[in-house]
PDB file of N, CA and C in Angstrom:
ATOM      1  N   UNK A   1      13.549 -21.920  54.401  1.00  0.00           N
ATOM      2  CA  UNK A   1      14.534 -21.859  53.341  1.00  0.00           C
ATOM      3  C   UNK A   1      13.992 -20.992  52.208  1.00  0.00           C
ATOM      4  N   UNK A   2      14.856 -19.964  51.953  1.00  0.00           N
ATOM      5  CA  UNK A   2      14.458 -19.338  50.433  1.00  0.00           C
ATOM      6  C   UNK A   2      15.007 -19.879  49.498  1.00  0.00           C
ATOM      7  N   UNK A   3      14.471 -19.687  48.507  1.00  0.00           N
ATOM      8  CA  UNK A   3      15.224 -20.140  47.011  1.00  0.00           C
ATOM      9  C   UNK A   3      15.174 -19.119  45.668  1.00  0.00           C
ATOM     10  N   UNK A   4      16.165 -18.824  45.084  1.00  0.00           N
ATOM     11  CA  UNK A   4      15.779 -17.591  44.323  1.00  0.00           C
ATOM     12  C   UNK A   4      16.998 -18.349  42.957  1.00  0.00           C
ATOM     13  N   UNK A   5      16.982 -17.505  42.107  1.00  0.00           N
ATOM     14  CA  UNK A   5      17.700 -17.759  40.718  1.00  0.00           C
ATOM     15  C   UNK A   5      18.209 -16.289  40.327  1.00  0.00           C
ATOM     16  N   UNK A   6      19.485 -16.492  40.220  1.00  0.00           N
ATOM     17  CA  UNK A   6      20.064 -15.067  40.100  1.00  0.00           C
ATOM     18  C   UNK A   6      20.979 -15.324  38.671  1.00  0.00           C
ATOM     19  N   UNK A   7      20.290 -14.422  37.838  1.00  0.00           N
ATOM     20  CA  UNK A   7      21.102 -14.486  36.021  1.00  0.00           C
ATOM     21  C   UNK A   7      22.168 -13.231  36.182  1.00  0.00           C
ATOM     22  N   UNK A   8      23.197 -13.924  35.901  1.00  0.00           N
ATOM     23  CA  UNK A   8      23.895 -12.818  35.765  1.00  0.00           C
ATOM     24  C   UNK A   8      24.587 -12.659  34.564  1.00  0.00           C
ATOM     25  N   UNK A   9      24.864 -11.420  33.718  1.00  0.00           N
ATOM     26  CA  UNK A   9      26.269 -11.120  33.062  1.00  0.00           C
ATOM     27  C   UNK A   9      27.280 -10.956  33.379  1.00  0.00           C
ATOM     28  N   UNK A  10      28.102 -11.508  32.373  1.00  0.00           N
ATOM     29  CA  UNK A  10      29.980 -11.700  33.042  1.00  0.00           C
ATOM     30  C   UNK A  10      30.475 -10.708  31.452  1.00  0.00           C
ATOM     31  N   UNK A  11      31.630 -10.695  32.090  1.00  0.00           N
ATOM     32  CA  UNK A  11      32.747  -9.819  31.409  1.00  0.00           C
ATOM     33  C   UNK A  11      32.963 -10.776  29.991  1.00  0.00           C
ATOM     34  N   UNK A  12      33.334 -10.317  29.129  1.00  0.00           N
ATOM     35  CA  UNK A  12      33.935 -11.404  27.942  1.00  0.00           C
ATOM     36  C   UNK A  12      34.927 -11.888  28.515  1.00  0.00           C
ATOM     37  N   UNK A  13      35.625 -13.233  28.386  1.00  0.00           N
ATOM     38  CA  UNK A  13      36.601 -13.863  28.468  1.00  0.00           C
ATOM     39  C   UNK A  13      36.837 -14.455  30.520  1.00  0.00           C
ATOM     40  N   UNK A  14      35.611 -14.049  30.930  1.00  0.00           N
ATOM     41  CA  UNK A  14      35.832 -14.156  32.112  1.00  0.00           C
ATOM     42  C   UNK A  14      34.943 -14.989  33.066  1.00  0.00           C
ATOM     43  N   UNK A  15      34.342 -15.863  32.156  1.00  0.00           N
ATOM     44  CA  UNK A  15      33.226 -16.943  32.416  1.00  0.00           C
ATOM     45  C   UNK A  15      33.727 -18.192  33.143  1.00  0.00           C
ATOM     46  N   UNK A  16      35.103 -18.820  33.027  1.00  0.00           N
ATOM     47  CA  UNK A  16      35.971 -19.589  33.973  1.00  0.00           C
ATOM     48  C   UNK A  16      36.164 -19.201  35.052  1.00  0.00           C
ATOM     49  N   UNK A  17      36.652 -17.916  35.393  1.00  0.00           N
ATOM     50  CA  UNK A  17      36.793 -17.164  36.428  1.00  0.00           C
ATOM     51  C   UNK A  17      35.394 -17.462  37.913  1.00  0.00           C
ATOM     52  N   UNK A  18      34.678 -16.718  37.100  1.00  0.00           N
ATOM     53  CA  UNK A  18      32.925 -16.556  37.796  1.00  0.00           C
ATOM     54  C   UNK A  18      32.608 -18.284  38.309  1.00  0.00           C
ATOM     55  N   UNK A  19      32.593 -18.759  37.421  1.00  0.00           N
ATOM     56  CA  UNK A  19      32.510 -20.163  37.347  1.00  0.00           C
ATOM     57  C   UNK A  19      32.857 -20.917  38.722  1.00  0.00           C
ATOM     58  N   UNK A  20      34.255 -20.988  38.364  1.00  0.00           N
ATOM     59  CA  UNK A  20      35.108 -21.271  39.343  1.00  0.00           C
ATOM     60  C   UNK A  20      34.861 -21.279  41.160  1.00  0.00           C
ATOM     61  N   UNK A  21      34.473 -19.598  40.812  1.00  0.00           N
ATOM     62  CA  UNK A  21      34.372 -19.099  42.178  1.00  0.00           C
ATOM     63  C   UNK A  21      32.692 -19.096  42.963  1.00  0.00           C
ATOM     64  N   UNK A  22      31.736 -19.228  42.341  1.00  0.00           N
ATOM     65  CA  UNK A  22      30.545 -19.631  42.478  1.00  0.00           C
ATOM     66  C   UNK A  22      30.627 -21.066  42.870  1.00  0.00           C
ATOM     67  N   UNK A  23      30.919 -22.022  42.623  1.00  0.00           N
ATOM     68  CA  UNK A  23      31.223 -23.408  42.829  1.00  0.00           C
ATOM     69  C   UNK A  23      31.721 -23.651  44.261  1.00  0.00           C
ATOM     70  N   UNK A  24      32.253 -22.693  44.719  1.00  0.00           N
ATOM     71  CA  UNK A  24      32.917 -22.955  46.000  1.00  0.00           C
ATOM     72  C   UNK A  24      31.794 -22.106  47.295  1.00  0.00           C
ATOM     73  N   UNK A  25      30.807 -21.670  46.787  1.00  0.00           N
ATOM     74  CA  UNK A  25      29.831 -21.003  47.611  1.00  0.00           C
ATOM     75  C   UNK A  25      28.632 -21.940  47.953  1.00  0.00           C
ATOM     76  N   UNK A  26      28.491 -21.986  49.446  1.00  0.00           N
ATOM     77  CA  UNK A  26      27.619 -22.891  49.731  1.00  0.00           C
ATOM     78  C   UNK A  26      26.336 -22.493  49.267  1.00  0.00           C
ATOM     79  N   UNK A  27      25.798 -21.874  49.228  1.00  0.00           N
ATOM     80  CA  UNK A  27      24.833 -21.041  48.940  1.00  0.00           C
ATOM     81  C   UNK A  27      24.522 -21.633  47.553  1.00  0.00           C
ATOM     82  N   UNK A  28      25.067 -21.760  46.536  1.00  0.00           N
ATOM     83  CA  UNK A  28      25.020 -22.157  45.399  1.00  0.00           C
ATOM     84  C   UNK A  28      24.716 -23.693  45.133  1.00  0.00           C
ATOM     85  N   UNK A  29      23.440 -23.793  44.349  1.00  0.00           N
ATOM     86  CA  UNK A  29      23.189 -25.572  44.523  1.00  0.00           C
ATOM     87  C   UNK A  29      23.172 -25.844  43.033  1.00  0.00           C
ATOM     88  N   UNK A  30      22.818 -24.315  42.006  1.00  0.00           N
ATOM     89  CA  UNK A  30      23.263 -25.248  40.869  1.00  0.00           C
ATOM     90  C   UNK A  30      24.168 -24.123  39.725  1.00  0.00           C
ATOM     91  N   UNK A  31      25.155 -23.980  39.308  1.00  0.00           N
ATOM     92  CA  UNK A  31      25.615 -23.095  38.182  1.00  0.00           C
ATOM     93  C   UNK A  31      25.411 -23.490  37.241  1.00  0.00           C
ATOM     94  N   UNK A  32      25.269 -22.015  36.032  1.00  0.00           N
ATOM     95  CA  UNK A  32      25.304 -23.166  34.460  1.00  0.00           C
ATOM     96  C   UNK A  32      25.454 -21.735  34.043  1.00  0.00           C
ATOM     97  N   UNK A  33      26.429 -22.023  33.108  1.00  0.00           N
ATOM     98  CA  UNK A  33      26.467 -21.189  32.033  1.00  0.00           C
ATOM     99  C   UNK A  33      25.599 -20.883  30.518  1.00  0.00           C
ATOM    100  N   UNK A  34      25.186 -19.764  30.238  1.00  0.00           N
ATOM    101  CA  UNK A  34      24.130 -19.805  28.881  1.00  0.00           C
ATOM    102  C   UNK A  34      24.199 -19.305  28.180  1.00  0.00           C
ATOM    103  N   UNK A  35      23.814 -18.854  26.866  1.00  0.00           N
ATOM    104  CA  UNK A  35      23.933 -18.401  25.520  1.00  0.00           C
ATOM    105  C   UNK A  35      22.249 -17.682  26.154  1.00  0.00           C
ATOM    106  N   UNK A  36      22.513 -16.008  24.959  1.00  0.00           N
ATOM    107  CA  UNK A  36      21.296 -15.322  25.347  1.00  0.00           C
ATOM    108  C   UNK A  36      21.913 -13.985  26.055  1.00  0.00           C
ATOM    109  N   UNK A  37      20.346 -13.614  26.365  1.00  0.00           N
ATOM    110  CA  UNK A  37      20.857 -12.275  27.434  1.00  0.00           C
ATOM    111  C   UNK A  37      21.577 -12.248  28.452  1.00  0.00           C
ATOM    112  N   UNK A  38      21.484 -13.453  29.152  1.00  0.00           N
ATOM    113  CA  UNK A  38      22.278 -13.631  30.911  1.00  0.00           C
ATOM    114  C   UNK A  38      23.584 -14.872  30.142  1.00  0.00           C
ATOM    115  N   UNK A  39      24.406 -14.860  31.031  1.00  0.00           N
ATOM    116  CA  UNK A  39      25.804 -15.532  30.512  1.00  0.00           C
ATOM    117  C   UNK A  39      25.861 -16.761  31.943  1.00  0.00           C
ATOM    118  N   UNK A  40      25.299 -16.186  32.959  1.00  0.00           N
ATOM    119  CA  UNK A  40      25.213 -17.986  34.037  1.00  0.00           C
ATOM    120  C   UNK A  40      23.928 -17.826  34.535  1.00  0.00           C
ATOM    121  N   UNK A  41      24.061 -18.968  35.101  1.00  0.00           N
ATOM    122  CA  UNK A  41      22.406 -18.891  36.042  1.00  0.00           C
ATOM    123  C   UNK A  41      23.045 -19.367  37.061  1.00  0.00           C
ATOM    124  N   UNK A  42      22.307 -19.182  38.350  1.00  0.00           N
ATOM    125  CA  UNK A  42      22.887 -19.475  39.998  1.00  0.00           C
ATOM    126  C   UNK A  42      21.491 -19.820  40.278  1.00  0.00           C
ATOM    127  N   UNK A  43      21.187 -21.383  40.529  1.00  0.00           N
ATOM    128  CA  UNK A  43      20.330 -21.371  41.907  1.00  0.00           C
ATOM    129  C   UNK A  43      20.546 -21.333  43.214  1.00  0.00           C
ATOM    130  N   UNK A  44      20.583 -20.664  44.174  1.00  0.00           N
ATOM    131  CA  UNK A  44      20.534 -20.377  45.229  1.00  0.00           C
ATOM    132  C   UNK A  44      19.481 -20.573  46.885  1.00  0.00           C
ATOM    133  N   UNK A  45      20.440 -21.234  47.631  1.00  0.00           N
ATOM    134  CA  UNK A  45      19.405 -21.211  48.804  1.00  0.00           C
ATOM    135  C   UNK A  45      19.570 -20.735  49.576  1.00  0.00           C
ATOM    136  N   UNK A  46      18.919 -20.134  50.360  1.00  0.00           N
ATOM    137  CA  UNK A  46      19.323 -19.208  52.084  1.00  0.00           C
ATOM    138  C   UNK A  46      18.818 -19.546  52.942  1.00  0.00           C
ATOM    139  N   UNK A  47      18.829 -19.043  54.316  1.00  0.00           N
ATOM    140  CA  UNK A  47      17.645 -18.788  55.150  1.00  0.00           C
ATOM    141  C   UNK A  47      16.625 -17.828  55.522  1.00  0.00           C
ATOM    142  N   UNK A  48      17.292 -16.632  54.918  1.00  0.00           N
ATOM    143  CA  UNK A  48      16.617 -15.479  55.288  1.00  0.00           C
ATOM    144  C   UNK A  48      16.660 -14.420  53.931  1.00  0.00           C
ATOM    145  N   UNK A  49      15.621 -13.901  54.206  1.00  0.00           N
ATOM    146  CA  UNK A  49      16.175 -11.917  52.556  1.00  0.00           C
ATOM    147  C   UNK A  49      17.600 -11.651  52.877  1.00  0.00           C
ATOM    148  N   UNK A  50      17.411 -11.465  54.106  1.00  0.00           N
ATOM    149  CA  UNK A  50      19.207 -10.670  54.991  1.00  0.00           C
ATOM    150  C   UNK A  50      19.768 -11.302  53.942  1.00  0.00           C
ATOM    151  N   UNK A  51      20.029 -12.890  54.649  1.00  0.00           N
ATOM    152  CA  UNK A  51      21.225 -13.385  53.821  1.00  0.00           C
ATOM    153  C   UNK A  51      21.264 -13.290  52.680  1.00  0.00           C
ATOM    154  N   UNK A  52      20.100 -13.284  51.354  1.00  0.00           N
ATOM    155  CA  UNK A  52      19.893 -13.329  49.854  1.00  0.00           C
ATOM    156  C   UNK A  52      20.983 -11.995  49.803  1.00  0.00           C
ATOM    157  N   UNK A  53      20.443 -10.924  50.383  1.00  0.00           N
ATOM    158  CA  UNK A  53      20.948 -10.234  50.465  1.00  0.00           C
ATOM    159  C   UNK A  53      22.252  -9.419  50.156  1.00  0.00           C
ATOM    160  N   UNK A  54      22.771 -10.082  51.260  1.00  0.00           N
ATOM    161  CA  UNK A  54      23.888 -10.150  51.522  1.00  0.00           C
ATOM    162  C   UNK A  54      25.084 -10.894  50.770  1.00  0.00           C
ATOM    163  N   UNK A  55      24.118 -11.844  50.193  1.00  0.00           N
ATOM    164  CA  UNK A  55      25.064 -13.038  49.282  1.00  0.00           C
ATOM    165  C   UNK A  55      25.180 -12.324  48.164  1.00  0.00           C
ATOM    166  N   UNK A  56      23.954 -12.033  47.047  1.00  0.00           N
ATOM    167  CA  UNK A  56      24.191 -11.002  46.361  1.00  0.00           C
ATOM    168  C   UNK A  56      25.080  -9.888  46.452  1.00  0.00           C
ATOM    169  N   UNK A  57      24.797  -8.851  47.197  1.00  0.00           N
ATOM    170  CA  UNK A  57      25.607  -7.677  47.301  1.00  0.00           C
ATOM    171  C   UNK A  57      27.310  -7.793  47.823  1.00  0.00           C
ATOM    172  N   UNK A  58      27.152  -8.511  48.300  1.00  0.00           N
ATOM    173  CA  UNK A  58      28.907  -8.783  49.176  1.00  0.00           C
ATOM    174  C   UNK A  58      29.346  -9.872  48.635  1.00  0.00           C
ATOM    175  N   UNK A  59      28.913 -10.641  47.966  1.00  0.00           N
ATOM    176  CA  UNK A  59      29.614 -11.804  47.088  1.00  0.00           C
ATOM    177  C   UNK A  59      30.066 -12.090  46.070  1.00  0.00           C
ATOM    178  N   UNK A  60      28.287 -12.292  45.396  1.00  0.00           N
ATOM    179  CA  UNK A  60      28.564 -12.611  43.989  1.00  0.00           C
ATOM    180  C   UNK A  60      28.626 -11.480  43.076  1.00  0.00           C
ATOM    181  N   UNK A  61      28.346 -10.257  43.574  1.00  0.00           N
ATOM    182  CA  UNK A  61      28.698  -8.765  42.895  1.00  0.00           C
ATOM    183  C   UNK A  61      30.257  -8.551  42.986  1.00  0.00           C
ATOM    184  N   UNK A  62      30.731  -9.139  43.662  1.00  0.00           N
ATOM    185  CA  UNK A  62      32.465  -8.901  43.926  1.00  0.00           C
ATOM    186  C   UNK A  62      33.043  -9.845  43.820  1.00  0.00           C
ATOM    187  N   UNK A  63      32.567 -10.200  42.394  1.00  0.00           N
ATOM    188  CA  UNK A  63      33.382 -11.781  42.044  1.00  0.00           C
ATOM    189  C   UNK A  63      33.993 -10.871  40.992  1.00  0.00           C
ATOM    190  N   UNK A  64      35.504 -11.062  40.340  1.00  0.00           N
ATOM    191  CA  UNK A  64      35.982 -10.351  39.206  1.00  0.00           C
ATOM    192  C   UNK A  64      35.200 -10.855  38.018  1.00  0.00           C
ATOM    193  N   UNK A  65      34.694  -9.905  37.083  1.00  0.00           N
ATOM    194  CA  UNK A  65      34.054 -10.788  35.806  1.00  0.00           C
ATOM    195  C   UNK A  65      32.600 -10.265  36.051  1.00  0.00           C
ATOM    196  N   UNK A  66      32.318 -10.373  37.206  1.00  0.00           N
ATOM    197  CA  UNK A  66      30.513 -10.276  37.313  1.00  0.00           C
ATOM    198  C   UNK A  66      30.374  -9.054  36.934  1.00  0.00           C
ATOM    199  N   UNK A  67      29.847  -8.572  36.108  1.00  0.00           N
ATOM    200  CA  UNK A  67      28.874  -6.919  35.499  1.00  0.00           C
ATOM    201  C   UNK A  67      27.143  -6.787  36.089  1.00  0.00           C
ATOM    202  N   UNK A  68      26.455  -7.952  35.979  1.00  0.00           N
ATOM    203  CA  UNK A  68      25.254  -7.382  36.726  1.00  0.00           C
ATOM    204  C   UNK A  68      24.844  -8.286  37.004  1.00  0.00           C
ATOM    205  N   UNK A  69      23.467  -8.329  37.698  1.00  0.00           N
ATOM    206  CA  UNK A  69      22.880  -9.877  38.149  1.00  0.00           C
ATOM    207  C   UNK A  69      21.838  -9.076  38.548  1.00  0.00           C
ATOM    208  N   UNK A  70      20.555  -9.855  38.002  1.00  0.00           N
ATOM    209  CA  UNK A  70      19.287 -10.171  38.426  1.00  0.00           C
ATOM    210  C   UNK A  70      18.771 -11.045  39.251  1.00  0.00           C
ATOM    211  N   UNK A  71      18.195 -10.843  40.653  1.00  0.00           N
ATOM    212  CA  UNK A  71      17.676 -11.898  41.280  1.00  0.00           C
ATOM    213  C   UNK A  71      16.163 -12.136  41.250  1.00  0.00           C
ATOM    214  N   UNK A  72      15.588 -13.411  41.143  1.00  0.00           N
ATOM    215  CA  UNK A  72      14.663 -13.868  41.100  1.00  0.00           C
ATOM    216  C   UNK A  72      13.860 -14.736  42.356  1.00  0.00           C
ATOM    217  N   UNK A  73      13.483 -14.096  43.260  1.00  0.00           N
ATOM    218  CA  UNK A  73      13.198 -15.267  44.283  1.00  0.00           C
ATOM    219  C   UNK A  73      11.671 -16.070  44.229  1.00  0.00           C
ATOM    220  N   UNK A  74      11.984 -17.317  44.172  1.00  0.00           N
ATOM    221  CA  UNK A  74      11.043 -17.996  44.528  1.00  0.00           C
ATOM    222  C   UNK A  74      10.308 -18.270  45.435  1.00  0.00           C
ATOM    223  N   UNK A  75       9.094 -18.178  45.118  1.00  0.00           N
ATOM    224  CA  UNK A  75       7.670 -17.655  46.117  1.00  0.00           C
ATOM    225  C   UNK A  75       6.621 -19.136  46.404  1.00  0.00           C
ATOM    226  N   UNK A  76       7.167 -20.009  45.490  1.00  0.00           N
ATOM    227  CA  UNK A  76       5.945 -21.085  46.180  1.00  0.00           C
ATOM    228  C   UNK A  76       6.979 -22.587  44.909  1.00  0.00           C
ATOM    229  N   UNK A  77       7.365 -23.667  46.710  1.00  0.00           N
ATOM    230  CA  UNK A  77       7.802 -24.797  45.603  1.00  0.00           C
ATOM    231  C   UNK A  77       6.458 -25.906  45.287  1.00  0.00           C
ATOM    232  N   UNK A  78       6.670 -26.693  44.145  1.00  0.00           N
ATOM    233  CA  UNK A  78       5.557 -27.476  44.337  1.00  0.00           C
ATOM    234  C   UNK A  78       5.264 -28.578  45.152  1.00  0.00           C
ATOM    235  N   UNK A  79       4.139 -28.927  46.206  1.00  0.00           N
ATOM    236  CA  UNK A  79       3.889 -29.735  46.994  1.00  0.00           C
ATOM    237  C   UNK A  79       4.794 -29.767  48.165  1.00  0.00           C
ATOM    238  N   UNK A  80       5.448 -28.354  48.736  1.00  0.00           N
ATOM    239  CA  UNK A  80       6.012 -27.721  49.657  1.00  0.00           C
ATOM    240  C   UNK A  80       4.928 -26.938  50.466  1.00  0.00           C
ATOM    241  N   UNK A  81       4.590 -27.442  51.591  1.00  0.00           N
ATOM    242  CA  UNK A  81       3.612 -26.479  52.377  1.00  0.00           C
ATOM    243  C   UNK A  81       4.357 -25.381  53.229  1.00  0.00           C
ATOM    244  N   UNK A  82       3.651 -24.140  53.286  1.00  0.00           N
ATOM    245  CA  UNK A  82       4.122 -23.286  53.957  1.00  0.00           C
ATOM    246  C   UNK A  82       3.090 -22.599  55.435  1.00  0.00           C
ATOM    247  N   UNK A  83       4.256 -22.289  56.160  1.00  0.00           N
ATOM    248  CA  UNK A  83       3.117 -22.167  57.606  1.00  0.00           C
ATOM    249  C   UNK A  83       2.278 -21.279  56.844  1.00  0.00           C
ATOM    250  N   UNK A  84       1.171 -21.545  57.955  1.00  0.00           N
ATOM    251  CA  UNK A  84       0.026 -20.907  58.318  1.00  0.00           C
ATOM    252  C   UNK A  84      -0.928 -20.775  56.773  1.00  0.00           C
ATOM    253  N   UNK A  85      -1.031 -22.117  55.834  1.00  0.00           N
ATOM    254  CA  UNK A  85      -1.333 -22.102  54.865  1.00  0.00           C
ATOM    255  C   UNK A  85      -1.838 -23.841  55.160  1.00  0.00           C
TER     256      UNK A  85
END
């Protein structure tokens, strides 16, 4: 399982919208909206880069409202072992 955090900026007036439609993506385990540089936060889980990928570029980039998004993937959870470690 990957896990990454993707901040994105939204359009003015279009934060219900994004909202909305993130909520209905499995992929998505937590939304929140924020004050600051980024306007939501998405935690996110996958199985693979492909899919991060893919979820990013073909999804949540083509949600109406979304202007940019930064992804962040997470590289080590705590007291989560990983093979060959």
């Amino acid at each position: 399982m990957i896990g990454a955090y993707v901040l994105m900026r939204i359009k003015p007036g279009m934060d219900r919208n994004v909202l909305d439609n993130v909520h209905k993506l499995p992929q998505v385990k937590v939304a929140e909206t924020l004050y600051g540089e980024y306007d939501m936060l998405l935690k996110v889980e996958v199985e693979t880069l492909d899919e991060l990928d893919s979820f990013i570029f073909d999804t949540v980039r083509t949600i109406k409202g979304v202007e940019s998004s930064t992804t962040l993937i997470v590289i080590k959870v705590p007291g989560e072992r990983r093979a060959g470690r």
